[in-house]
PDB file of N, CA and C in Angstrom:
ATOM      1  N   UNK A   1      -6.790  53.934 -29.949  1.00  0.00           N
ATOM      2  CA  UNK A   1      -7.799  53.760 -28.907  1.00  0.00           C
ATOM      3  C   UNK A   1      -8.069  55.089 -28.212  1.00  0.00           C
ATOM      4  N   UNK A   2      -9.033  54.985 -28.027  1.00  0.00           N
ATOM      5  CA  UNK A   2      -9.789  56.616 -27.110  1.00  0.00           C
ATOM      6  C   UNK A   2      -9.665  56.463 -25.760  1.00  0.00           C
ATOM      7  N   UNK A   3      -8.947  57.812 -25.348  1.00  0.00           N
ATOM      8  CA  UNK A   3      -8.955  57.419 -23.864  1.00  0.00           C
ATOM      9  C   UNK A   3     -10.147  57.079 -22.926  1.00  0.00           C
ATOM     10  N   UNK A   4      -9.953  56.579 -21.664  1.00  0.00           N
ATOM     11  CA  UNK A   4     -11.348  56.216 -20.768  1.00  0.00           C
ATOM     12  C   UNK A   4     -12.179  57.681 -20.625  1.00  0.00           C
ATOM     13  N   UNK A   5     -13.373  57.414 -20.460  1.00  0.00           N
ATOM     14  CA  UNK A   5     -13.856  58.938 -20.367  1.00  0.00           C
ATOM     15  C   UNK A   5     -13.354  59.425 -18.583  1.00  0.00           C
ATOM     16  N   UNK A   6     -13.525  60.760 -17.913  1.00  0.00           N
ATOM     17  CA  UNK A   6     -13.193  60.875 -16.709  1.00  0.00           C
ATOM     18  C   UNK A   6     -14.000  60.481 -15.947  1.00  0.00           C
ATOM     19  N   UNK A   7     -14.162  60.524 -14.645  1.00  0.00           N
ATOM     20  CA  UNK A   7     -15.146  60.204 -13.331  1.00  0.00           C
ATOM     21  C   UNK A   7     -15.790  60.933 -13.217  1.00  0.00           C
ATOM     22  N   UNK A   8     -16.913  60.898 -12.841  1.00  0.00           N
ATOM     23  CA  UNK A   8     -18.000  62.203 -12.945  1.00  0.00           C
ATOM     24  C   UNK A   8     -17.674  62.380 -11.454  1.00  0.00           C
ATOM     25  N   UNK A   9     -17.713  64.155 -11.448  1.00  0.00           N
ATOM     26  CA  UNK A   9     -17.520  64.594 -10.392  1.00  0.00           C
ATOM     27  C   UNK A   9     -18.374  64.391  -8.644  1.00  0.00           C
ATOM     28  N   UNK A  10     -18.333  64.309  -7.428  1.00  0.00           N
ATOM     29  CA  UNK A  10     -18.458  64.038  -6.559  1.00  0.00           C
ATOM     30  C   UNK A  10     -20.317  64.654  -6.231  1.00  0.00           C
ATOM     31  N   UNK A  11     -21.081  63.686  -5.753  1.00  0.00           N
ATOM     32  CA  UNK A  11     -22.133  64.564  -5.556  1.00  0.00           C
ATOM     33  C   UNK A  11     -22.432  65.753  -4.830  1.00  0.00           C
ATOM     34  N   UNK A  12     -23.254  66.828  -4.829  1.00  0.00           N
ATOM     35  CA  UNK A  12     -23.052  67.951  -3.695  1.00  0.00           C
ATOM     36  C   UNK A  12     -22.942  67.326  -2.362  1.00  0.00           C
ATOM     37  N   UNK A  13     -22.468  68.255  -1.490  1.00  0.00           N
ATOM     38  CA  UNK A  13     -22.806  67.636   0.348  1.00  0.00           C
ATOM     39  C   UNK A  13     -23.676  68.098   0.829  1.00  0.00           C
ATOM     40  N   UNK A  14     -24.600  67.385   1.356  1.00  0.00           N
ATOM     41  CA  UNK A  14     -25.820  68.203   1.789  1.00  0.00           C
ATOM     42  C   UNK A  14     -26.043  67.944   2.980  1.00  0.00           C
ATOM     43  N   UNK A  15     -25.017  69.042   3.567  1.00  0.00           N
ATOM     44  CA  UNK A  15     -25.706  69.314   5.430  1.00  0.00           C
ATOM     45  C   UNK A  15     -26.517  70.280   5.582  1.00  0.00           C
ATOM     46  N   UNK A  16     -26.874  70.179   7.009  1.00  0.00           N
ATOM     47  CA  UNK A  16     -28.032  71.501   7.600  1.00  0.00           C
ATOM     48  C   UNK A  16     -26.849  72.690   7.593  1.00  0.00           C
ATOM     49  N   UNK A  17     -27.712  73.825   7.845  1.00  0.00           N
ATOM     50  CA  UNK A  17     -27.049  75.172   7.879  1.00  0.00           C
ATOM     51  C   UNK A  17     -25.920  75.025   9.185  1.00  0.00           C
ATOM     52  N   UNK A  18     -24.807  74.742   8.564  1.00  0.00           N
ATOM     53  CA  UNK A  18     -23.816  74.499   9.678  1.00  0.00           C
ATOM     54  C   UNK A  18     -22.247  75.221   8.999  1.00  0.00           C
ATOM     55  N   UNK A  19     -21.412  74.833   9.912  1.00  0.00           N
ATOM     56  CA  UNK A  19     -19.884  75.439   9.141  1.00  0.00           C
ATOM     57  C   UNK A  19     -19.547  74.475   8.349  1.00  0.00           C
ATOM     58  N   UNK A  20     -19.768  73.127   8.298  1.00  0.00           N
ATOM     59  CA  UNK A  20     -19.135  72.820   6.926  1.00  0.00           C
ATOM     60  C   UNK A  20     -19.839  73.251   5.514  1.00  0.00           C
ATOM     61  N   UNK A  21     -21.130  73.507   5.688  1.00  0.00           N
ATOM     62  CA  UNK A  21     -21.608  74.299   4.356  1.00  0.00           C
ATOM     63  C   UNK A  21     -21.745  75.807   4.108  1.00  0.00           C
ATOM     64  N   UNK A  22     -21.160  75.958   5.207  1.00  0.00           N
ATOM     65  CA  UNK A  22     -20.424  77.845   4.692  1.00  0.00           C
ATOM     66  C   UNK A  22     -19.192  77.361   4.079  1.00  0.00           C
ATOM     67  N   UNK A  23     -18.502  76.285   4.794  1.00  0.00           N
ATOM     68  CA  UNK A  23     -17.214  76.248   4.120  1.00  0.00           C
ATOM     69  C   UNK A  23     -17.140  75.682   2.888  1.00  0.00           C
ATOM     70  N   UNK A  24     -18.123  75.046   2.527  1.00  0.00           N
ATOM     71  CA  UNK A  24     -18.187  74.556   1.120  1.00  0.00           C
ATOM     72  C   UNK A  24     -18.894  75.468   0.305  1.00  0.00           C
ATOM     73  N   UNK A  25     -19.413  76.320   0.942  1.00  0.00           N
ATOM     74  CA  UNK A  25     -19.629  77.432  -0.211  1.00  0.00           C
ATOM     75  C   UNK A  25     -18.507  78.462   0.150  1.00  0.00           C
ATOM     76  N   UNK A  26     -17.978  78.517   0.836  1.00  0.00           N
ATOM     77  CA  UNK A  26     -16.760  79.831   0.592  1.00  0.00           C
ATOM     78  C   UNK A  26     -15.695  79.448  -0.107  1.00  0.00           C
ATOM     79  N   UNK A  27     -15.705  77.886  -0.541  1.00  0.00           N
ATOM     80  CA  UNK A  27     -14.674  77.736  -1.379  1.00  0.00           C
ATOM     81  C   UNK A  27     -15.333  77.073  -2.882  1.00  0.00           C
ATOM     82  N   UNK A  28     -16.688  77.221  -3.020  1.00  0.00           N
ATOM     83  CA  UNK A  28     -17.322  77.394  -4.579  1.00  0.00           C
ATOM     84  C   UNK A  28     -17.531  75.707  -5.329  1.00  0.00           C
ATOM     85  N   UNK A  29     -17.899  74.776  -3.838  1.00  0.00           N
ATOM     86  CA  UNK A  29     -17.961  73.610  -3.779  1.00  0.00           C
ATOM     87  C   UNK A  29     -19.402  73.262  -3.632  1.00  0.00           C
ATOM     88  N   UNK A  30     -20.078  72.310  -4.891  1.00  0.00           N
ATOM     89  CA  UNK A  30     -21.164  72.386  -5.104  1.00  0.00           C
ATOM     90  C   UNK A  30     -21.808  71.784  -3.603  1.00  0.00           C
ATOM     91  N   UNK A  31     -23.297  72.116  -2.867  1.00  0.00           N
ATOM     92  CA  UNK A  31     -23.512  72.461  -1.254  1.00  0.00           C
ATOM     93  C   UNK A  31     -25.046  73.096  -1.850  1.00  0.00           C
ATOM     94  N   UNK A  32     -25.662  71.320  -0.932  1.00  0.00           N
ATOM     95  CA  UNK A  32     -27.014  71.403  -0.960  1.00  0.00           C
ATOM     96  C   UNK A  32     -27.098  71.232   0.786  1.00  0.00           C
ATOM     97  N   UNK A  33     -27.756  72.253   0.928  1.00  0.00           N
ATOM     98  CA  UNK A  33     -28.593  72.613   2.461  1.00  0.00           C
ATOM     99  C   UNK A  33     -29.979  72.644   2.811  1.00  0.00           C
ATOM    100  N   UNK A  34     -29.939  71.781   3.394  1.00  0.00           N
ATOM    101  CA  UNK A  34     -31.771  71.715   4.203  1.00  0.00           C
ATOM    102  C   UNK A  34     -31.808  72.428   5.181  1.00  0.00           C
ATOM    103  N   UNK A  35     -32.760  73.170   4.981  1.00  0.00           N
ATOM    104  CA  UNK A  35     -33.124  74.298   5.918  1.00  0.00           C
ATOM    105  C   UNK A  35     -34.427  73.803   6.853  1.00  0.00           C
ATOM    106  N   UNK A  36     -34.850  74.221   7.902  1.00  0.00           N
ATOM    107  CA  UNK A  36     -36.272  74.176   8.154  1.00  0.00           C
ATOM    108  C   UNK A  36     -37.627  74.993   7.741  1.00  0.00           C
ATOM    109  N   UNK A  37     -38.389  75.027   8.355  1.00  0.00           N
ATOM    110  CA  UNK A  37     -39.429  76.112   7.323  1.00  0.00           C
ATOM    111  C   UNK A  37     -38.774  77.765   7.943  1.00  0.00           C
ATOM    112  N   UNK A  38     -38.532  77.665   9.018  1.00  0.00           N
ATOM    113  CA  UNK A  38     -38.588  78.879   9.713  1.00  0.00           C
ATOM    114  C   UNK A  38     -36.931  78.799   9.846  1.00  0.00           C
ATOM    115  N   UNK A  39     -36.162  79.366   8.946  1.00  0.00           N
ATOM    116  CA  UNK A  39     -34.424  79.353   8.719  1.00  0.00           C
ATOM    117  C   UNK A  39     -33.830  80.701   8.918  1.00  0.00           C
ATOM    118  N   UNK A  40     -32.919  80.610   9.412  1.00  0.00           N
ATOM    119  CA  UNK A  40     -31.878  81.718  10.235  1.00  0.00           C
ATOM    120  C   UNK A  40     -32.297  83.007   8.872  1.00  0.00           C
ATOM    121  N   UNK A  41     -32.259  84.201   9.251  1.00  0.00           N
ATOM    122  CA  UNK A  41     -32.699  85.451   8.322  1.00  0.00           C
ATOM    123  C   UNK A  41     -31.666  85.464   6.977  1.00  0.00           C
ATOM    124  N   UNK A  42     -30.303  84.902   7.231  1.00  0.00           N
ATOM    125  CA  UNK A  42     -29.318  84.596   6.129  1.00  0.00           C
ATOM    126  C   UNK A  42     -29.851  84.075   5.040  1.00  0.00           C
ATOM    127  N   UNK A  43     -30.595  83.243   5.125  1.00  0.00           N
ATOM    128  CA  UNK A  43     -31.332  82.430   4.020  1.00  0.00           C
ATOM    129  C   UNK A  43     -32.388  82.651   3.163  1.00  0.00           C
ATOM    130  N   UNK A  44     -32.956  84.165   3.365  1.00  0.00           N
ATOM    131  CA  UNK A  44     -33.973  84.772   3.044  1.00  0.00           C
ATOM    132  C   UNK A  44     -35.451  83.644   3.221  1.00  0.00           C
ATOM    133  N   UNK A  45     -36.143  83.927   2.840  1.00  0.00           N
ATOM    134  CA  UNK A  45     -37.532  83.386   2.880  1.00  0.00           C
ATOM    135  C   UNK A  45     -38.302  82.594   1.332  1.00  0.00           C
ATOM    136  N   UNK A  46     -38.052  81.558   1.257  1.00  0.00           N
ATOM    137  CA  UNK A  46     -38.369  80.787   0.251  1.00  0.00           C
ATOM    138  C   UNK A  46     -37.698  80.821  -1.198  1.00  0.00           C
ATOM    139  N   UNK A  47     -36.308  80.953  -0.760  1.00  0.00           N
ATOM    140  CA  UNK A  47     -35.478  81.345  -2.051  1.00  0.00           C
ATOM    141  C   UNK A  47     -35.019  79.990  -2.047  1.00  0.00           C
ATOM    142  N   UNK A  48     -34.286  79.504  -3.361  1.00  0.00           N
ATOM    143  CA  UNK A  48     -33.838  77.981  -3.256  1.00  0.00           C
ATOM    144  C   UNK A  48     -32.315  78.447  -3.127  1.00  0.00           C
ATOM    145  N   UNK A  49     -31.992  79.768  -3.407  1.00  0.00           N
ATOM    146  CA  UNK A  49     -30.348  80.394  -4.031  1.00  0.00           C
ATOM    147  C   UNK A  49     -29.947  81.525  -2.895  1.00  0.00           C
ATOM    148  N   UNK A  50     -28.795  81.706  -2.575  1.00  0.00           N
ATOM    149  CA  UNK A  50     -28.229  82.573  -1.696  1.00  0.00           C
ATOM    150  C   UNK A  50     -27.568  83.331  -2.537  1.00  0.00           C
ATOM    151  N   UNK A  51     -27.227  84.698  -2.278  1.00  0.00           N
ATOM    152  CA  UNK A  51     -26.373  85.801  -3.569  1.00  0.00           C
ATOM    153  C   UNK A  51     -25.170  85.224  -2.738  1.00  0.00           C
ATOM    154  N   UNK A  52     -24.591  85.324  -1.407  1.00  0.00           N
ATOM    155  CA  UNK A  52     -23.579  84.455  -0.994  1.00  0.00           C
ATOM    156  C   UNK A  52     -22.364  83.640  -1.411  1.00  0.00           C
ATOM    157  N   UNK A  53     -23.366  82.490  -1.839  1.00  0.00           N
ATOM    158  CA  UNK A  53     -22.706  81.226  -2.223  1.00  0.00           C
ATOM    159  C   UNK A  53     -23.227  80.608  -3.204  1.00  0.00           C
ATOM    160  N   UNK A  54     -22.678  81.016  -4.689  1.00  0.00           N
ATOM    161  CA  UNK A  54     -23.320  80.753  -6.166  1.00  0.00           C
ATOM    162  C   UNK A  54     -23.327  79.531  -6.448  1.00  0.00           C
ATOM    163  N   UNK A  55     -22.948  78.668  -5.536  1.00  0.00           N
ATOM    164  CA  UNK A  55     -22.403  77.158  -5.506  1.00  0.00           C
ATOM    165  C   UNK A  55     -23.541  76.296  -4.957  1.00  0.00           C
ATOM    166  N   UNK A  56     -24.073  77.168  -3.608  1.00  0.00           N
ATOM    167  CA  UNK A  56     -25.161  76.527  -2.785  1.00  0.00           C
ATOM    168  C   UNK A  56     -26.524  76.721  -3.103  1.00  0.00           C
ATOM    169  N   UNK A  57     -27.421  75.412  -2.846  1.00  0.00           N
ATOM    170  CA  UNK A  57     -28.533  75.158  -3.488  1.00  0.00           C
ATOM    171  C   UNK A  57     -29.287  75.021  -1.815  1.00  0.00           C
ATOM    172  N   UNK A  58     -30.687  75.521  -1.872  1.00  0.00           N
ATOM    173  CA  UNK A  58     -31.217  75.521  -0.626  1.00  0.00           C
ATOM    174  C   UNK A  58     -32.636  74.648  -0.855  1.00  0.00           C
ATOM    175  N   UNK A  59     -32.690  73.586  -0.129  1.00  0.00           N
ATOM    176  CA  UNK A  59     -33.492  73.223   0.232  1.00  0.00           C
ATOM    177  C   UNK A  59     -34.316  73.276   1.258  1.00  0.00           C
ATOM    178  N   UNK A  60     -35.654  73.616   1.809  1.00  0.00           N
ATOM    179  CA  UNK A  60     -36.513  73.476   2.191  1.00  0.00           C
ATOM    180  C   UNK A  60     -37.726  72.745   2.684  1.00  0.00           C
ATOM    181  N   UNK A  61     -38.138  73.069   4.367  1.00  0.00           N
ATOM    182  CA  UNK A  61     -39.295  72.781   4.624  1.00  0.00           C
ATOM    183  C   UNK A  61     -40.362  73.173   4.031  1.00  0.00           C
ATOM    184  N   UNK A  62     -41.662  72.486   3.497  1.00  0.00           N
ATOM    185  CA  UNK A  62     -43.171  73.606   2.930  1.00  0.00           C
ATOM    186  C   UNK A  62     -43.645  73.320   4.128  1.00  0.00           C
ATOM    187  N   UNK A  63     -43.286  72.804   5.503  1.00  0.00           N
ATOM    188  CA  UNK A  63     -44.434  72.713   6.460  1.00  0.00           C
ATOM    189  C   UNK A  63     -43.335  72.320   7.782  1.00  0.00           C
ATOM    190  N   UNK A  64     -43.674  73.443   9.017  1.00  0.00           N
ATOM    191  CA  UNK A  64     -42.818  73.009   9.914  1.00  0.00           C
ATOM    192  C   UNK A  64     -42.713  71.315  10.183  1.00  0.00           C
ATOM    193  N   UNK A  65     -41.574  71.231  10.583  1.00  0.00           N
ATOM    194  CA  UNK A  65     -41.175  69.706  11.384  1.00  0.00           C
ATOM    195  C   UNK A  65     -41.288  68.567   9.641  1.00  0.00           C
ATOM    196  N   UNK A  66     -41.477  69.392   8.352  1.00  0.00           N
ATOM    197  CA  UNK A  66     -41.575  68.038   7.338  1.00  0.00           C
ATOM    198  C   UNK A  66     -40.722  67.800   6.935  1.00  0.00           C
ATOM    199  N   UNK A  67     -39.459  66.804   7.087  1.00  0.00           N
ATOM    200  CA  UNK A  67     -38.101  67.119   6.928  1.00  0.00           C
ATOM    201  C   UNK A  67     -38.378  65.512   5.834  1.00  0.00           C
ATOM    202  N   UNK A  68     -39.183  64.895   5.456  1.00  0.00           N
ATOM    203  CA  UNK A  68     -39.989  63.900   4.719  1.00  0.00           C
ATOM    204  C   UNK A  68     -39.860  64.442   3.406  1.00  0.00           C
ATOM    205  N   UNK A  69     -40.388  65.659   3.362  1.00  0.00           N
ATOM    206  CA  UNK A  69     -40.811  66.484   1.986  1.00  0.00           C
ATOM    207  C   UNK A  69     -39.344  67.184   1.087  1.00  0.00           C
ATOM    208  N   UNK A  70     -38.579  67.225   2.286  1.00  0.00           N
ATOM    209  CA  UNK A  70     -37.578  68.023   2.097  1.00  0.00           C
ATOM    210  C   UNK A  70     -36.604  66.393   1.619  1.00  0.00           C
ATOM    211  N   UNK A  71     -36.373  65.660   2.484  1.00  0.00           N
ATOM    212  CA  UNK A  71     -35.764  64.468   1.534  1.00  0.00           C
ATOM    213  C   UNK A  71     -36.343  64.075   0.154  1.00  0.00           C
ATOM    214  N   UNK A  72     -37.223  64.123   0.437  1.00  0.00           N
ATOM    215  CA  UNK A  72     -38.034  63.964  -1.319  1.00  0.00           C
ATOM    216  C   UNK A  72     -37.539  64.750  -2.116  1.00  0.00           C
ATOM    217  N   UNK A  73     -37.330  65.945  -1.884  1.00  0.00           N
ATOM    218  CA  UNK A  73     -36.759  67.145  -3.195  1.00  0.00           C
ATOM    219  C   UNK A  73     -35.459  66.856  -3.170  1.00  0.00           C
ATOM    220  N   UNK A  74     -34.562  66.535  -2.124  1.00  0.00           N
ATOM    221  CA  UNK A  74     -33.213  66.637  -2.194  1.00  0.00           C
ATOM    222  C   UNK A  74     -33.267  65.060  -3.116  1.00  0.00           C
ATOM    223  N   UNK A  75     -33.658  64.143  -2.744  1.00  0.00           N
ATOM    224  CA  UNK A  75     -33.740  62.561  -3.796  1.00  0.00           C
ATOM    225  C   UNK A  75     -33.988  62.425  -5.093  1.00  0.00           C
ATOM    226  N   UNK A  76     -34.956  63.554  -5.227  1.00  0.00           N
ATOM    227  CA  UNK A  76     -35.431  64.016  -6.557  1.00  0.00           C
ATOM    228  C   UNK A  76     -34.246  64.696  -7.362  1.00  0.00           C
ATOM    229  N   UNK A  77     -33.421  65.493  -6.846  1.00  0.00           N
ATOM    230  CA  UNK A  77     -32.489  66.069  -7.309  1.00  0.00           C
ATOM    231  C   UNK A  77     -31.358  65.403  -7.398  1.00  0.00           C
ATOM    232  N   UNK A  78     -31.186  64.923  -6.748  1.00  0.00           N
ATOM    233  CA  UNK A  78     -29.571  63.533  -6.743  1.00  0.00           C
ATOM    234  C   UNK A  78     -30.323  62.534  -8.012  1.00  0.00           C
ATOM    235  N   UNK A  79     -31.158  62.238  -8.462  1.00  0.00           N
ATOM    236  CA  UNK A  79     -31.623  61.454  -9.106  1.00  0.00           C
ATOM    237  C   UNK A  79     -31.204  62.060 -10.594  1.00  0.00           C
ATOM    238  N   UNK A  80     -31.841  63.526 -10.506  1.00  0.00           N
ATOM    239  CA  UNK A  80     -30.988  64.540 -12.154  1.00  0.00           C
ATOM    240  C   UNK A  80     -29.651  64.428 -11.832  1.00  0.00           C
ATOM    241  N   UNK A  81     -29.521  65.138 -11.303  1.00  0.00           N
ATOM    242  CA  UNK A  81     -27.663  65.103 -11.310  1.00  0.00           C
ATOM    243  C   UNK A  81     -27.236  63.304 -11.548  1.00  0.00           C
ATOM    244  N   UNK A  82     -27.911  62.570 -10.842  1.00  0.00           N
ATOM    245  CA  UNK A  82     -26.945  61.477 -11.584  1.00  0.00           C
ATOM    246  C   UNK A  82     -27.247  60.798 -12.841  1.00  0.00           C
ATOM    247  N   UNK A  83     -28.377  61.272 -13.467  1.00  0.00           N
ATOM    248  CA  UNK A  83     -28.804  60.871 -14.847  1.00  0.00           C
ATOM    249  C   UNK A  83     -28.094  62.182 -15.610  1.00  0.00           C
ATOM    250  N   UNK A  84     -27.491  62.818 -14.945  1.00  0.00           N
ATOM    251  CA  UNK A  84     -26.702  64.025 -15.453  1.00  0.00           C
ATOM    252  C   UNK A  84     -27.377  65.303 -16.347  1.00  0.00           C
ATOM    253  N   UNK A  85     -28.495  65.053 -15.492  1.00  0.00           N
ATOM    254  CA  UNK A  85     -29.711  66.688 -15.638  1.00  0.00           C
ATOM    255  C   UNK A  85     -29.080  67.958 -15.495  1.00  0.00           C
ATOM    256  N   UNK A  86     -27.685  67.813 -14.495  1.00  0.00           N
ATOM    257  CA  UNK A  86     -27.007  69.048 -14.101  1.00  0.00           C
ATOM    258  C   UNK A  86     -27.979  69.997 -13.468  1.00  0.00           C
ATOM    259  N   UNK A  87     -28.711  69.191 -12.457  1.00  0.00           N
ATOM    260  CA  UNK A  87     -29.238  69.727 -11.265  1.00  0.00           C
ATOM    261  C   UNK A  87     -28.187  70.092 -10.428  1.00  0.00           C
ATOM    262  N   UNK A  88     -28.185  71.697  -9.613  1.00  0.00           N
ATOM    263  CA  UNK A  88     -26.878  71.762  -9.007  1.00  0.00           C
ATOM    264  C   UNK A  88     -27.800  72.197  -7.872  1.00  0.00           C
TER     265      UNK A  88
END
């Protein structure tokens, strides 16, 4: 008999730009962040990737206050990753 296959690993955590998602990227823990349109200078300007934290995935406002648009992309993306697109 073949063993069980393993558990697929934990989905990213996706807080706002706060210390638990520095801390999940300083320790190389997959870390999806919603930003607003207008985000602290750390985050550069319409990048989805930080040189930082090779782990963390940045999500985005396209329009102040649309935090609507920004759940849509982050839903969209939990949706690959769990059909196992290996959206990170």
């Amino acid at each position: 008999p073949s063993a069980p296959a393993p558990p697929p690993p934990p989905p990213p955590l996706p807080p706002l730009d706060s210390a638990p998602a520095h801390f999940a990227g300083a320790l190389g823990v997959p870390v999806w962040v919603l930003l607003p349109k207008v985000a602290d200078w750390r985050w550069a300007l319409g990048e989805a990737a930080t040189p930082w934290y090779p782990s963390m995935r940045l999500f985005r406002q396209s329009a102040r206050g649309d935090w609507a648009g920004v759940l849509g992309d982050v839903a969209r993306s939990l949706g690959q990753w769990q059909a196992g697109a290996g959206a990170s």
